[in-house]
Protein backbone atom coordinates (compact mmCIF):
# COMPACT_ATOMS: atom_id res chain seq x y z
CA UNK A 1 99.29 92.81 103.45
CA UNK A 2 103.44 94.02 103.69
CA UNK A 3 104.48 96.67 105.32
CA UNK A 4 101.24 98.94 106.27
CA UNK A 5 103.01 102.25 107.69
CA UNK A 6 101.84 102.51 111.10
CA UNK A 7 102.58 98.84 112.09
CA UNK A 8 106.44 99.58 110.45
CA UNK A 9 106.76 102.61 112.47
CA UNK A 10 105.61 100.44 115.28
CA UNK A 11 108.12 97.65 114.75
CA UNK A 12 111.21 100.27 114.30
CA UNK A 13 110.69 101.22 117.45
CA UNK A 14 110.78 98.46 118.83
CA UNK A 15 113.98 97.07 116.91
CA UNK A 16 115.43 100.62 118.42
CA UNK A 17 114.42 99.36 121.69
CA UNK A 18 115.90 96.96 121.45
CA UNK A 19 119.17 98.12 120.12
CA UNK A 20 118.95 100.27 123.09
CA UNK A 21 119.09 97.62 125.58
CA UNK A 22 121.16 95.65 124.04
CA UNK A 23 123.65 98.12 123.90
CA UNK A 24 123.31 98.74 127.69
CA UNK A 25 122.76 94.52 128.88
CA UNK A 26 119.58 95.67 130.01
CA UNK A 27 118.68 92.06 131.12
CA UNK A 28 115.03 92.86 132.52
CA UNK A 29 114.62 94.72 128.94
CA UNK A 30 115.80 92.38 127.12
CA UNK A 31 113.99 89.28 128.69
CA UNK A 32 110.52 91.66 127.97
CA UNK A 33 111.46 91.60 124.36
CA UNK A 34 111.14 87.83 124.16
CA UNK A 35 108.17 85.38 124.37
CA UNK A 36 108.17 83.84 127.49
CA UNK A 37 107.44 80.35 126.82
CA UNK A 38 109.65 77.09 125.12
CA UNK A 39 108.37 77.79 121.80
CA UNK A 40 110.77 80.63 121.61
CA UNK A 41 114.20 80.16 119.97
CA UNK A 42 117.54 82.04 119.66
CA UNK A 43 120.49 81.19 117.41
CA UNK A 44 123.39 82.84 118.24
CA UNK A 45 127.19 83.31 117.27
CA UNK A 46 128.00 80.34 119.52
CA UNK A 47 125.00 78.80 120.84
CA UNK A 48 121.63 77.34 120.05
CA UNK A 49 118.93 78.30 122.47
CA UNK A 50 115.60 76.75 123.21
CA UNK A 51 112.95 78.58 125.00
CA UNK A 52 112.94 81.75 126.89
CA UNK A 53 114.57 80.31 130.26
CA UNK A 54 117.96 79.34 128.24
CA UNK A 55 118.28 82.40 126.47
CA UNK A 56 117.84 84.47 129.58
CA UNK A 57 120.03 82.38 131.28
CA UNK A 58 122.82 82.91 128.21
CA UNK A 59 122.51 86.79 129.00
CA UNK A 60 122.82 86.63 132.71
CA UNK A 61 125.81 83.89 132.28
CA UNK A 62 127.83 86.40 130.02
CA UNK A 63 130.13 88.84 131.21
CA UNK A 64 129.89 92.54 129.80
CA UNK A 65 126.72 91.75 127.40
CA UNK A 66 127.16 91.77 123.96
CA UNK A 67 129.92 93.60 121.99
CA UNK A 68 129.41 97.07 121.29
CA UNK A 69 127.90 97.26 117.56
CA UNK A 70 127.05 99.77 114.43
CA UNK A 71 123.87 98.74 112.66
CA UNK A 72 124.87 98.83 108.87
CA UNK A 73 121.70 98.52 107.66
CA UNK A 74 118.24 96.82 108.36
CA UNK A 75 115.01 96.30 107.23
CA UNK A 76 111.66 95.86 108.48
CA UNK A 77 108.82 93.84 106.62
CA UNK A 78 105.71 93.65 108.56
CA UNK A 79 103.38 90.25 107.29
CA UNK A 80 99.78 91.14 107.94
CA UNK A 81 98.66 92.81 111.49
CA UNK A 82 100.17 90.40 113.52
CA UNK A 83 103.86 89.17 112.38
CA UNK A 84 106.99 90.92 111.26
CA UNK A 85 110.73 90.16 110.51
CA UNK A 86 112.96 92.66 111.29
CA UNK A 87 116.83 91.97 109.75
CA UNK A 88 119.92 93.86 110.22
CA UNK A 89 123.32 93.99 109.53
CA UNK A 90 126.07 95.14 112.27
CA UNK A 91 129.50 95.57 112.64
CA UNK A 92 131.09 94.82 116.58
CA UNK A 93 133.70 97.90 117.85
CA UNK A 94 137.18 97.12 116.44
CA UNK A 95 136.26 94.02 113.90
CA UNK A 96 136.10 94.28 110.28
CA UNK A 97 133.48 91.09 109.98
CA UNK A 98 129.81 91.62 109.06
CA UNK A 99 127.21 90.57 111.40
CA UNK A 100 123.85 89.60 110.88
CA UNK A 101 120.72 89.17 112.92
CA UNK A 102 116.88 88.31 112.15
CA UNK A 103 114.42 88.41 114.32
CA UNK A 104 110.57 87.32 113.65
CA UNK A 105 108.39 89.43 116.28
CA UNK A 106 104.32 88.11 116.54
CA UNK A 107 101.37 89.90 118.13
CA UNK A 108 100.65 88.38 121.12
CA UNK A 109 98.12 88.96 124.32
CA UNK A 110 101.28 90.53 126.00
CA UNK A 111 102.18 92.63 122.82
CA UNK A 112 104.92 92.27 120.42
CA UNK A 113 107.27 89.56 120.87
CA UNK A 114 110.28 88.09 119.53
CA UNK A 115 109.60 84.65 119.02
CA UNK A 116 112.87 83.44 116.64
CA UNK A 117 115.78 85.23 116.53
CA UNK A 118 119.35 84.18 114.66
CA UNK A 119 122.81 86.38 114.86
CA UNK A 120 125.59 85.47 112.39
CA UNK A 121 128.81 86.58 111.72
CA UNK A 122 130.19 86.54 108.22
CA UNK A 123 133.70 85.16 107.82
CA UNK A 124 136.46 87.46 107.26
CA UNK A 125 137.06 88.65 103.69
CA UNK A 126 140.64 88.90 102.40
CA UNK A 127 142.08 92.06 101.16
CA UNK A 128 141.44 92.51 97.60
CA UNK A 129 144.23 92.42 95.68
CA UNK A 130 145.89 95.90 94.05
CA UNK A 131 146.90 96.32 91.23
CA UNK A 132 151.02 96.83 91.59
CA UNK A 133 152.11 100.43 91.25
């Protein structure tokens, strides 16, 4: 039922896709990655989005796209033949704070689809103390 091999494979890339056009505010790539309908939803850093005509108007409405990024680390866990969560940690260009995003793709008559997706960042950690020389 989790994680049959080909359907993984076929999620990662995907999430590379993804990355891809993120990376490059592909807007018309980006929109295709998304349901198009209200049911879809997208939590971000600073906003809460409700259906696929906000968050493409979020995109379109910000300057530059989103901050360059490193994925950290991510994982894919495919749920059946016909859902899949893909999460991942990042870290922007030039911050030392964690990000976070999750994303829960479905099967639909259009393909694969993100319909939720959430983006985090963690707060800042302090130094950790040293131990005096």
């Amino acid at each position: 039922m989790f994680n049959t091999p080909a359907l993984v494979a076929e999620i990662t890339a995907l999430a590379d896709a993804y990355e891809k056009a993120l990376g490059e505010n592909d807007l018309v790539a980006l929109d295709a990655f998304f349901h198009d309908g209200p049911e879809t939803v997208r939590y971000g850093v600073g906003e809460n989005l409700y259906g696929a005509e906000e968050i493409a108007a979020f995109r379109r409405a910000r300057s530059g796209g989103s901050p360059p990024r490193k994925v950290l680390r991510r994982a894919i866990t495919t749920l059946g033949e016909s859902s899949a969560v893909v999460s991942l940690e990042f870290q922007r260009e030039g911050s030392t704070r964690i990000g976070r995003q999750m994303q829960t793709w479905v099967l639909t008559d259009k393909g694969w689809k993100i319909i939720a997706a959430h983006v985090s960042l963690m707060a800042e950690r302090p130094e950790t103390s040293r131990p005096a020389s």
